[in-house]
PDB file of N, CA and C in Angstrom:
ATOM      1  N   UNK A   1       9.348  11.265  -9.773  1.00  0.00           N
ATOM      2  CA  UNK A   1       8.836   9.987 -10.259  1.00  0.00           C
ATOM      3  C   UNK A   1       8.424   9.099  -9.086  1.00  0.00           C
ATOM      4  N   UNK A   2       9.608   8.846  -7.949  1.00  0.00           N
ATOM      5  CA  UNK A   2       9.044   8.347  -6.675  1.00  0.00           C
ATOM      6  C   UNK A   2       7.459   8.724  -6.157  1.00  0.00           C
ATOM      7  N   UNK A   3       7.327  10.129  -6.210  1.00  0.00           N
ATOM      8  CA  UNK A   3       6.322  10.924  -5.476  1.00  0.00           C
ATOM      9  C   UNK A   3       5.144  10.092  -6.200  1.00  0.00           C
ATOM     10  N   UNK A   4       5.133  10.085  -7.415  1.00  0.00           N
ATOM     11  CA  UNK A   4       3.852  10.013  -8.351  1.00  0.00           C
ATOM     12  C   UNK A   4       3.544   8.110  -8.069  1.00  0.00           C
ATOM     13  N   UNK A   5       4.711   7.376  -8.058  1.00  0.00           N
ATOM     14  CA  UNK A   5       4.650   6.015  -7.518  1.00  0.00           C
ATOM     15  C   UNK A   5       3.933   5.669  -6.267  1.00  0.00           C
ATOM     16  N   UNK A   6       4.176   6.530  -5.138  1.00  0.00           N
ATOM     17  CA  UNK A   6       3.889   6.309  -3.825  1.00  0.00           C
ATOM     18  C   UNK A   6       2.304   6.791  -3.824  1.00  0.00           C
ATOM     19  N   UNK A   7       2.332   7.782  -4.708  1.00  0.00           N
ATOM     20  CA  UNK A   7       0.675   7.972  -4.276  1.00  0.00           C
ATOM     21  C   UNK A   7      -0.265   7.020  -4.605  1.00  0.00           C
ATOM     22  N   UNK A   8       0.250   6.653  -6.154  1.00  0.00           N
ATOM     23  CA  UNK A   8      -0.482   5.836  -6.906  1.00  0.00           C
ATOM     24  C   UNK A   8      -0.523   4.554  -5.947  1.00  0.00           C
ATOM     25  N   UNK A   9       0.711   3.959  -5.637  1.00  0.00           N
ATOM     26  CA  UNK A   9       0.532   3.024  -4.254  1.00  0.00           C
ATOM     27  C   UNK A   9      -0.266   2.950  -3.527  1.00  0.00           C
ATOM     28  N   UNK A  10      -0.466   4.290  -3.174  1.00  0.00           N
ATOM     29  CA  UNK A  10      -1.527   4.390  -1.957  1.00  0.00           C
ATOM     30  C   UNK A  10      -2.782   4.298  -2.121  1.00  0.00           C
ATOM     31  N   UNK A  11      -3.173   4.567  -3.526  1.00  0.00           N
ATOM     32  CA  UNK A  11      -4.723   4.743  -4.023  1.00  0.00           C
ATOM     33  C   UNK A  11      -4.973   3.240  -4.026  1.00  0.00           C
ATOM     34  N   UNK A  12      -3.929   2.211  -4.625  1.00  0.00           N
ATOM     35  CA  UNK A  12      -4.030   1.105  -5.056  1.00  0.00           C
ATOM     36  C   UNK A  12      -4.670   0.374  -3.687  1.00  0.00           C
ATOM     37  N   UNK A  13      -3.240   0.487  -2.696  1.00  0.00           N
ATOM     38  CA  UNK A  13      -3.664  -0.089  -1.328  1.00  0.00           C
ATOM     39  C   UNK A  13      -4.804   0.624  -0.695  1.00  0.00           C
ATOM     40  N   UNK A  14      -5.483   1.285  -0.603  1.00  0.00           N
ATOM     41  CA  UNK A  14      -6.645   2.098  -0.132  1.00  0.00           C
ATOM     42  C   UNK A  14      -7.685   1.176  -1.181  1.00  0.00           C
ATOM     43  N   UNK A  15      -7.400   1.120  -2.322  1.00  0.00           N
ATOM     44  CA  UNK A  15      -8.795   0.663  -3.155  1.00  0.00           C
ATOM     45  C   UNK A  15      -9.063  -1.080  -2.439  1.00  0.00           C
ATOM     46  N   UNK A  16      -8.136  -1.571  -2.619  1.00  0.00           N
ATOM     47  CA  UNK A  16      -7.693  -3.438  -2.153  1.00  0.00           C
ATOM     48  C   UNK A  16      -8.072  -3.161  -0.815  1.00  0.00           C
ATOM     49  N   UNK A  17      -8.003  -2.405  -0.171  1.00  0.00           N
ATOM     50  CA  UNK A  17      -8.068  -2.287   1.440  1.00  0.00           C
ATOM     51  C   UNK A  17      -9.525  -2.616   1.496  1.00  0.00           C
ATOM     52  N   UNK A  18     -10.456  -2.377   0.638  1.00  0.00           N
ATOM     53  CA  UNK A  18     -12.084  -2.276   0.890  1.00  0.00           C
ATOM     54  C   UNK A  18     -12.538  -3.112   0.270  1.00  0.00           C
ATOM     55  N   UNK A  19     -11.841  -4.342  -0.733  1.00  0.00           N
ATOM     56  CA  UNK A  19     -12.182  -5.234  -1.784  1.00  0.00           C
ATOM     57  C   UNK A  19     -11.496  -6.728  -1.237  1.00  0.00           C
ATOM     58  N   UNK A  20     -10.410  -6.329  -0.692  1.00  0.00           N
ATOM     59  CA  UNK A  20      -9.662  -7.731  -0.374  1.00  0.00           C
ATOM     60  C   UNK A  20      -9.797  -8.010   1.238  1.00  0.00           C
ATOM     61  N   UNK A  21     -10.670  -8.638   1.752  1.00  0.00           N
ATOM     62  CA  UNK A  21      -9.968  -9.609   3.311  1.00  0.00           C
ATOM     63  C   UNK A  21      -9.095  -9.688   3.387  1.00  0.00           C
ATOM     64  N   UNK A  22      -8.137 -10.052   2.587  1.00  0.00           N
ATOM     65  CA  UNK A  22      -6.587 -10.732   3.021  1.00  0.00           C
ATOM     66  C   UNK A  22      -5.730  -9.388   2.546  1.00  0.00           C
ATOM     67  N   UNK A  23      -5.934  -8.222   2.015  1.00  0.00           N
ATOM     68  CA  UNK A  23      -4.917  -8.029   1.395  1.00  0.00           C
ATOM     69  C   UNK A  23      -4.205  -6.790   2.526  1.00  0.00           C
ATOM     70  N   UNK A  24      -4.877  -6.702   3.720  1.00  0.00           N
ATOM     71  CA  UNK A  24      -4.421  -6.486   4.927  1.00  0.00           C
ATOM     72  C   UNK A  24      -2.719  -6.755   5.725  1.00  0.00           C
ATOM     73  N   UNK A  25      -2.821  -8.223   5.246  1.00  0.00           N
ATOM     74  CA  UNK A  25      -1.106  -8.669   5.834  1.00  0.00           C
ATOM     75  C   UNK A  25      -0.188  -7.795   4.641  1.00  0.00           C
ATOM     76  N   UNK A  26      -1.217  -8.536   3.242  1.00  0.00           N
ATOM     77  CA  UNK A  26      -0.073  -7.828   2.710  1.00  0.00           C
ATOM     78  C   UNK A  26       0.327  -6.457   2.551  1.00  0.00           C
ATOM     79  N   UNK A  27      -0.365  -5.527   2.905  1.00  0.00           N
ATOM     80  CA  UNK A  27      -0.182  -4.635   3.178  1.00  0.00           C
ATOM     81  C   UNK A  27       0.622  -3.596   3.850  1.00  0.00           C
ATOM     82  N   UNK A  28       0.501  -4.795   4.936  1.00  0.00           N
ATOM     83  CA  UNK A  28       2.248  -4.596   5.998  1.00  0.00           C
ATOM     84  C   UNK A  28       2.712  -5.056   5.516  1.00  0.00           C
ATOM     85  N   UNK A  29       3.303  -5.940   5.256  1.00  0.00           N
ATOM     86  CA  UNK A  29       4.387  -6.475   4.583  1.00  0.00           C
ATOM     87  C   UNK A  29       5.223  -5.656   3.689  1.00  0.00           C
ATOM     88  N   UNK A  30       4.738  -5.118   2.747  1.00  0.00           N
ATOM     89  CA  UNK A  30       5.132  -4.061   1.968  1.00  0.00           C
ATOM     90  C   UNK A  30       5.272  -2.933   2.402  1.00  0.00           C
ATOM     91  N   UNK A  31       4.852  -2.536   3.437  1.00  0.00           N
ATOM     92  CA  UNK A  31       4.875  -1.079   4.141  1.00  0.00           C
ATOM     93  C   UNK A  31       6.394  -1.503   5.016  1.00  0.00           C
ATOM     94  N   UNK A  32       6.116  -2.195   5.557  1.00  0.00           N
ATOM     95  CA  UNK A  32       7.896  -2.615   6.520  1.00  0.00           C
ATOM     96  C   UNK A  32       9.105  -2.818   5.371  1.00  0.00           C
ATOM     97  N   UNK A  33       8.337  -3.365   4.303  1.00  0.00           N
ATOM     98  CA  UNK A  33       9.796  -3.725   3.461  1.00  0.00           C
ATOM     99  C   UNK A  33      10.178  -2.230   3.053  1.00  0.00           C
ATOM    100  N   UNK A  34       9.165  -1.383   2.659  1.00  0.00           N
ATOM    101  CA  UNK A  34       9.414   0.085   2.041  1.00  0.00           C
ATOM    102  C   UNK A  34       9.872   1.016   3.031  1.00  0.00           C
ATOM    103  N   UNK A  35       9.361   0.180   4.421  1.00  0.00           N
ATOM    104  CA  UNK A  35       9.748   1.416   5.471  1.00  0.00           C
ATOM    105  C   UNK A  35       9.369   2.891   5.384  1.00  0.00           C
ATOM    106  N   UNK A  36       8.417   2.926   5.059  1.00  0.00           N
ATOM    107  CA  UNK A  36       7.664   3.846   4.986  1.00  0.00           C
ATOM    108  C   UNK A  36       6.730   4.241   5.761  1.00  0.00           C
ATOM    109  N   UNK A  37       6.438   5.539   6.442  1.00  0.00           N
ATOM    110  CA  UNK A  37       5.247   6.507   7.010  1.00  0.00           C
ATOM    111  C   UNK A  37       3.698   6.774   6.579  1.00  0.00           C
ATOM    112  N   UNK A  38       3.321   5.990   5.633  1.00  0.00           N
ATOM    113  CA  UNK A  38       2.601   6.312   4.613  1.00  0.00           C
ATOM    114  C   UNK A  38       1.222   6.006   5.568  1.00  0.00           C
TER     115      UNK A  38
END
């Protein structure tokens, strides 16, 4: 269930990555809180 979360995460942040200016910080932000390699 994690696995299928994290990807979907990733598509999400990959899609916002090319649509949002700002959504950059948040991006880290959430990556440090998850502590994640991604």
């Amino acid at each position: 269930m994690w696995n299928l979360k994290k990807s979907n995460f990733l598509i999400y942040n990959i899609s916002h990555f090319y649509t949002d200016p700002n959504y950059l910080k948040f991006y880290i932000n959430i990556r440090a809180k998850i502590g994640s390699t991604v």
